[in-house]
N, C-alpha and C. Protein backbone atom coordinates (compact mmCIF):
# COMPACT_ATOMS: atom_id res chain seq x y z
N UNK A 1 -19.89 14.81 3.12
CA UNK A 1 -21.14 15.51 3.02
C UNK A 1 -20.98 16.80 2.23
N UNK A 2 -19.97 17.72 2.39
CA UNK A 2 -19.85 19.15 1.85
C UNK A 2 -19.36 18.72 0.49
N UNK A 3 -19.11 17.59 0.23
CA UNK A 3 -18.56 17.39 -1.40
C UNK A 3 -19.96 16.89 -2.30
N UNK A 4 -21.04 16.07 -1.83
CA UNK A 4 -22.43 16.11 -2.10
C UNK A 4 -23.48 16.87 -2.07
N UNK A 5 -22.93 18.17 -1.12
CA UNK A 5 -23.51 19.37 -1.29
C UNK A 5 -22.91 20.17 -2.69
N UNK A 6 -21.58 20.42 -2.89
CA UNK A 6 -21.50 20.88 -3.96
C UNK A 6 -21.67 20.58 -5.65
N UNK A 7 -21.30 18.74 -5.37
CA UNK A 7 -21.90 18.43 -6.64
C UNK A 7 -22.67 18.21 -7.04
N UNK A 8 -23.85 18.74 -6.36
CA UNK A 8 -25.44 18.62 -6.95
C UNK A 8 -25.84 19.61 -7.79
N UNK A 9 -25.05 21.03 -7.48
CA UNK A 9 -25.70 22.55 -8.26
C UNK A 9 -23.78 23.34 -8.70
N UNK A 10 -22.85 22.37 -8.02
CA UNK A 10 -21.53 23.16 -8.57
C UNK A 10 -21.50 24.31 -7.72
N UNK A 11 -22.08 24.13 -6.43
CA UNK A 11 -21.84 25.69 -5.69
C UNK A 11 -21.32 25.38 -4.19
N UNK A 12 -19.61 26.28 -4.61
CA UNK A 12 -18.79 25.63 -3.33
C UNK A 12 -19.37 25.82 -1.95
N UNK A 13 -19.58 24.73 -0.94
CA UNK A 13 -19.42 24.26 0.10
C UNK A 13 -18.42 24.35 1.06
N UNK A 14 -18.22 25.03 2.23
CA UNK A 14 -16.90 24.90 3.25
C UNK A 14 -17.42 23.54 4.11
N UNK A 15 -16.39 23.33 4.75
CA UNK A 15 -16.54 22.13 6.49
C UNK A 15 -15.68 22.85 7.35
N UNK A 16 -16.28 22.43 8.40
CA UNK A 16 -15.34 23.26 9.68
C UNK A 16 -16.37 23.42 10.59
N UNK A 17 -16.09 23.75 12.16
CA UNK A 17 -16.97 23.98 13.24
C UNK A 17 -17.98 25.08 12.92
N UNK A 18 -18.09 25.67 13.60
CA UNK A 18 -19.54 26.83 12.97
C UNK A 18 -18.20 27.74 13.50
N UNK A 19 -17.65 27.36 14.55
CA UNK A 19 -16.57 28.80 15.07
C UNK A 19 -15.86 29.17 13.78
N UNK A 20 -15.39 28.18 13.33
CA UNK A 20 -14.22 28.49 12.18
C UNK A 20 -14.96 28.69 11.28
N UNK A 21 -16.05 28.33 10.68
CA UNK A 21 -16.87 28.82 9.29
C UNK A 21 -17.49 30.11 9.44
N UNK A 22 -18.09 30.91 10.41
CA UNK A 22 -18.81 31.75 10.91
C UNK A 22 -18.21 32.87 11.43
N UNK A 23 -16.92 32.31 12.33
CA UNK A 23 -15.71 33.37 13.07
C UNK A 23 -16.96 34.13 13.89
N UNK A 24 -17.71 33.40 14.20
CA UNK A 24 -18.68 33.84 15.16
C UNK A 24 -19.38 32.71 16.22
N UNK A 25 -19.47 32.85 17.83
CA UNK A 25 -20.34 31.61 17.94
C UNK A 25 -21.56 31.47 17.65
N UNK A 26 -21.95 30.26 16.79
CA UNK A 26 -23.43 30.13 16.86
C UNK A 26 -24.20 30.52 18.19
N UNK A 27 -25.25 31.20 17.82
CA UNK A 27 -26.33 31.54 19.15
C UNK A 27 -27.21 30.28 19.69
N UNK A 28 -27.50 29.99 20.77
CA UNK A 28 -28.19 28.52 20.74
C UNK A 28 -27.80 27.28 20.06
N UNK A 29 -26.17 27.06 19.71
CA UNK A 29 -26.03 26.20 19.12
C UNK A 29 -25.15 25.33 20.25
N UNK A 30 -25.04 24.35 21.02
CA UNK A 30 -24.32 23.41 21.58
C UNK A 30 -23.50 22.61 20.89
N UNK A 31 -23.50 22.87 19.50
CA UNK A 31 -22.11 21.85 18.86
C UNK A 31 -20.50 21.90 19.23
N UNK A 32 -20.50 23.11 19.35
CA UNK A 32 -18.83 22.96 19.57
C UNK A 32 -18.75 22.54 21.36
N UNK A 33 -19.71 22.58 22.28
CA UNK A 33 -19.41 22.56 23.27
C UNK A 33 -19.68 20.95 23.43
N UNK A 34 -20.41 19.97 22.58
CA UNK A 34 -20.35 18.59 23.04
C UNK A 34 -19.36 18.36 22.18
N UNK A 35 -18.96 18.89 21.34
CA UNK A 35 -17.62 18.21 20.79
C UNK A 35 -16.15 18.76 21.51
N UNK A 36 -16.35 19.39 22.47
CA UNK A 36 -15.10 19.60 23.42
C UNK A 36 -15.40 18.15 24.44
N UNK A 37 -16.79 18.17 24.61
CA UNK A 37 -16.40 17.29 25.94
C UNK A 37 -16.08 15.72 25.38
N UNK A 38 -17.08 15.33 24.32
CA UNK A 38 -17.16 13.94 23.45
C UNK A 38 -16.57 14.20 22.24
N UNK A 39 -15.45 14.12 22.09
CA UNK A 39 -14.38 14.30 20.81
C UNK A 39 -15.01 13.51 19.32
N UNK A 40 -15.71 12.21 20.01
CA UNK A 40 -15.71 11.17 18.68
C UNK A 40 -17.20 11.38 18.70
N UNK A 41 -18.01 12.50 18.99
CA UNK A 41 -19.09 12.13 18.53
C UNK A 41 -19.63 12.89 17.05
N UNK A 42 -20.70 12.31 16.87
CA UNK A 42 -20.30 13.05 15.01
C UNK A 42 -21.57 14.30 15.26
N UNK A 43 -21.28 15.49 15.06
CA UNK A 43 -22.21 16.66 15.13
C UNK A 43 -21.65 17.54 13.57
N UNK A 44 -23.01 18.09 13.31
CA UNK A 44 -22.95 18.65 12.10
C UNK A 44 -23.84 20.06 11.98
N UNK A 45 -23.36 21.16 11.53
CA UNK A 45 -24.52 22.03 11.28
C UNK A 45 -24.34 22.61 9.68
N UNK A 46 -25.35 22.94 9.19
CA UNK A 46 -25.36 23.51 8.27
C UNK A 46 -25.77 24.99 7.82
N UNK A 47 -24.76 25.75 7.28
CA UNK A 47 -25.20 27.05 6.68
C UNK A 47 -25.50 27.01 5.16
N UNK A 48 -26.89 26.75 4.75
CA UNK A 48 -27.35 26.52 3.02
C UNK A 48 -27.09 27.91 2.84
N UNK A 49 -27.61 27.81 1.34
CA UNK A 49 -28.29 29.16 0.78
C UNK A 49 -28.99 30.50 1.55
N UNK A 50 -29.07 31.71 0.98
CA UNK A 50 -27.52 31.98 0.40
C UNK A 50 -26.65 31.96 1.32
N UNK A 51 -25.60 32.55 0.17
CA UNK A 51 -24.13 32.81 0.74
C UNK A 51 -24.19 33.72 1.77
N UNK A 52 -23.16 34.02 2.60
CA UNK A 52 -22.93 34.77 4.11
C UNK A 52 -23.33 36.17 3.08
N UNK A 53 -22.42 36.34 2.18
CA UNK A 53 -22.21 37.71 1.30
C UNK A 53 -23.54 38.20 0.62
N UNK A 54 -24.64 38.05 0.64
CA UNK A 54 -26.14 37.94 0.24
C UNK A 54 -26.26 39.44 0.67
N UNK A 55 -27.04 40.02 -0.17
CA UNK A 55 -27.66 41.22 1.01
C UNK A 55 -29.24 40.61 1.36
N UNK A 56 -29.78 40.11 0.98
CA UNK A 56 -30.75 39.16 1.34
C UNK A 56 -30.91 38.54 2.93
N UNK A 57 -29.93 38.28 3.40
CA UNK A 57 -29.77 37.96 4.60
C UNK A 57 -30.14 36.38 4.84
N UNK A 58 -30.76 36.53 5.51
CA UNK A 58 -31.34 35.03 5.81
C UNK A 58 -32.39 34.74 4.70
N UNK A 59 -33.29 35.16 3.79
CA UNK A 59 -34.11 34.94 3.40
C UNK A 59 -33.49 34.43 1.56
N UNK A 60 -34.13 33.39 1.52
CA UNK A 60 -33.53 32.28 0.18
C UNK A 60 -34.83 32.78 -0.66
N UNK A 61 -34.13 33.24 -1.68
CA UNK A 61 -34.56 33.74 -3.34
C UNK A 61 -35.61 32.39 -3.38
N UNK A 62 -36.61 32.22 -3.97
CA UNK A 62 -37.62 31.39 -4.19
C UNK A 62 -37.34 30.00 -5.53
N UNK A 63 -36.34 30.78 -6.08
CA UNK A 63 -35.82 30.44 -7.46
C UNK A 63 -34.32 29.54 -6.53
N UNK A 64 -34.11 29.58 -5.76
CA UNK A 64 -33.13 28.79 -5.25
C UNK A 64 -33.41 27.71 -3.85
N UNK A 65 -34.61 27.72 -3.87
CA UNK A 65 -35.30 26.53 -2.91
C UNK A 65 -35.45 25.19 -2.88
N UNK A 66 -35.61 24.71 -4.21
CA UNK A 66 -35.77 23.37 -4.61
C UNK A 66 -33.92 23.02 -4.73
N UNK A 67 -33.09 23.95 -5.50
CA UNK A 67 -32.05 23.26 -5.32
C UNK A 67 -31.26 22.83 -4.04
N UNK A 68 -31.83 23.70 -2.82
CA UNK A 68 -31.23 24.19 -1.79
C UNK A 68 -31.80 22.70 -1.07
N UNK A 69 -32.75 22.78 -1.27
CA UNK A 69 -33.21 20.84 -0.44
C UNK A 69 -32.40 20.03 -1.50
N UNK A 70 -32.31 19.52 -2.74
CA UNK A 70 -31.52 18.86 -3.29
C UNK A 70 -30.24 18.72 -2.94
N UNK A 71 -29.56 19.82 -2.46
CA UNK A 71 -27.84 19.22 -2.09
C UNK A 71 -28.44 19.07 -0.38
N UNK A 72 -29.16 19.51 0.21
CA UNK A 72 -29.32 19.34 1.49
C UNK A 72 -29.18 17.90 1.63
N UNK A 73 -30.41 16.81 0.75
CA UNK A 73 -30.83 15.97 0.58
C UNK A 73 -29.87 14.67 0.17
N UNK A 74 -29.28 15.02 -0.83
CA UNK A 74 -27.66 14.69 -0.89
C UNK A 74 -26.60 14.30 0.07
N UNK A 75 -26.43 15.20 1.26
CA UNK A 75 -25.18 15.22 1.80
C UNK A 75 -26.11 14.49 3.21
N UNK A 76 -27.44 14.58 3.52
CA UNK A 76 -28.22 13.50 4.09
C UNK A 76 -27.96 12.16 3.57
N UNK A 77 -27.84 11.82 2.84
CA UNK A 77 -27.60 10.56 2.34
C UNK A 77 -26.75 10.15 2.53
N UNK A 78 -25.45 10.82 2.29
CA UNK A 78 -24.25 9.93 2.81
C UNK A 78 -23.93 10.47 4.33
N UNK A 79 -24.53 11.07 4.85
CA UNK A 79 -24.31 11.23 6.40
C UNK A 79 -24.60 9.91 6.53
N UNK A 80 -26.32 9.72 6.22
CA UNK A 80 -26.74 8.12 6.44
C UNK A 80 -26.39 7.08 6.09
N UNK A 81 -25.64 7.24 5.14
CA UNK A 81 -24.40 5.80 4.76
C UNK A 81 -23.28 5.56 5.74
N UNK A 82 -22.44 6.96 6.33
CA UNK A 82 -21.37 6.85 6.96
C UNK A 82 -21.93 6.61 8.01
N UNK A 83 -22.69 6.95 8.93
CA UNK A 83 -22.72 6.85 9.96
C UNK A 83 -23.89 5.92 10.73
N UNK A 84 -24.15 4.64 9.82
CA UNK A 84 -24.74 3.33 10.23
C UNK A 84 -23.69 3.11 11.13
N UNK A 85 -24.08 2.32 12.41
CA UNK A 85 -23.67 1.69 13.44
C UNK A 85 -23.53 0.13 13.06
C-alpha cells in the first residue's frame, strides 16, 4: 500500500504502527491495541498530506487535494486486491 501511495505523485510514504510513525499514541485510535490482542488481523491507518513538518497543521493546501485522494485511492486498491478472502 505505502509503495502505491508514493508512486502516484513521487512523495515518500513511511509504514509502521501509528506508535512508531507518530512516536506518539494515536488519540481515539484502537489499532495498536487489537493488534496486541489479534496479531494476524490486518489494521491500517493513514497519515496523508501534509507532511508532520507543515506549519499548516492539519489543514491540506487546496492545490494538494485531488492528488491526496489519488494515492489514497491507489493504495485502496491493492489493500482490496490483498486482502480478498
Amino acid at each position: 500500500m505505502v509503495h502505491a501511495l508514493s508512486n502516484k505523485h513521487g512523495l515518500q510514504h513511511q509504514h509502521g504502527t501509528a506508535w512508531q510513525l507518530l512516536n506518539y499514541a494515536a488519540s481515539g485510535s484502537s489499532i495498536d491495541w487489537a493488534l496486541a490482542r489479534k496479531p494476524n488481523i490486518y489494521a491500517a491507518a493513514y497519515e496523508l498530506r501534509p507532511a508532520a513538518s507543515s506549519s499548516t497543521g492539519f489543514l491540506l493546501p487546496a492545490s494538494q487535494i485531488v492528488a491526496t485522494g489519488e494515492e489514497l485511492f491507489e493504495s485502496l486498491k491493492v489493500m482490496s486486491r490483498e486482502t480478498v478472502v
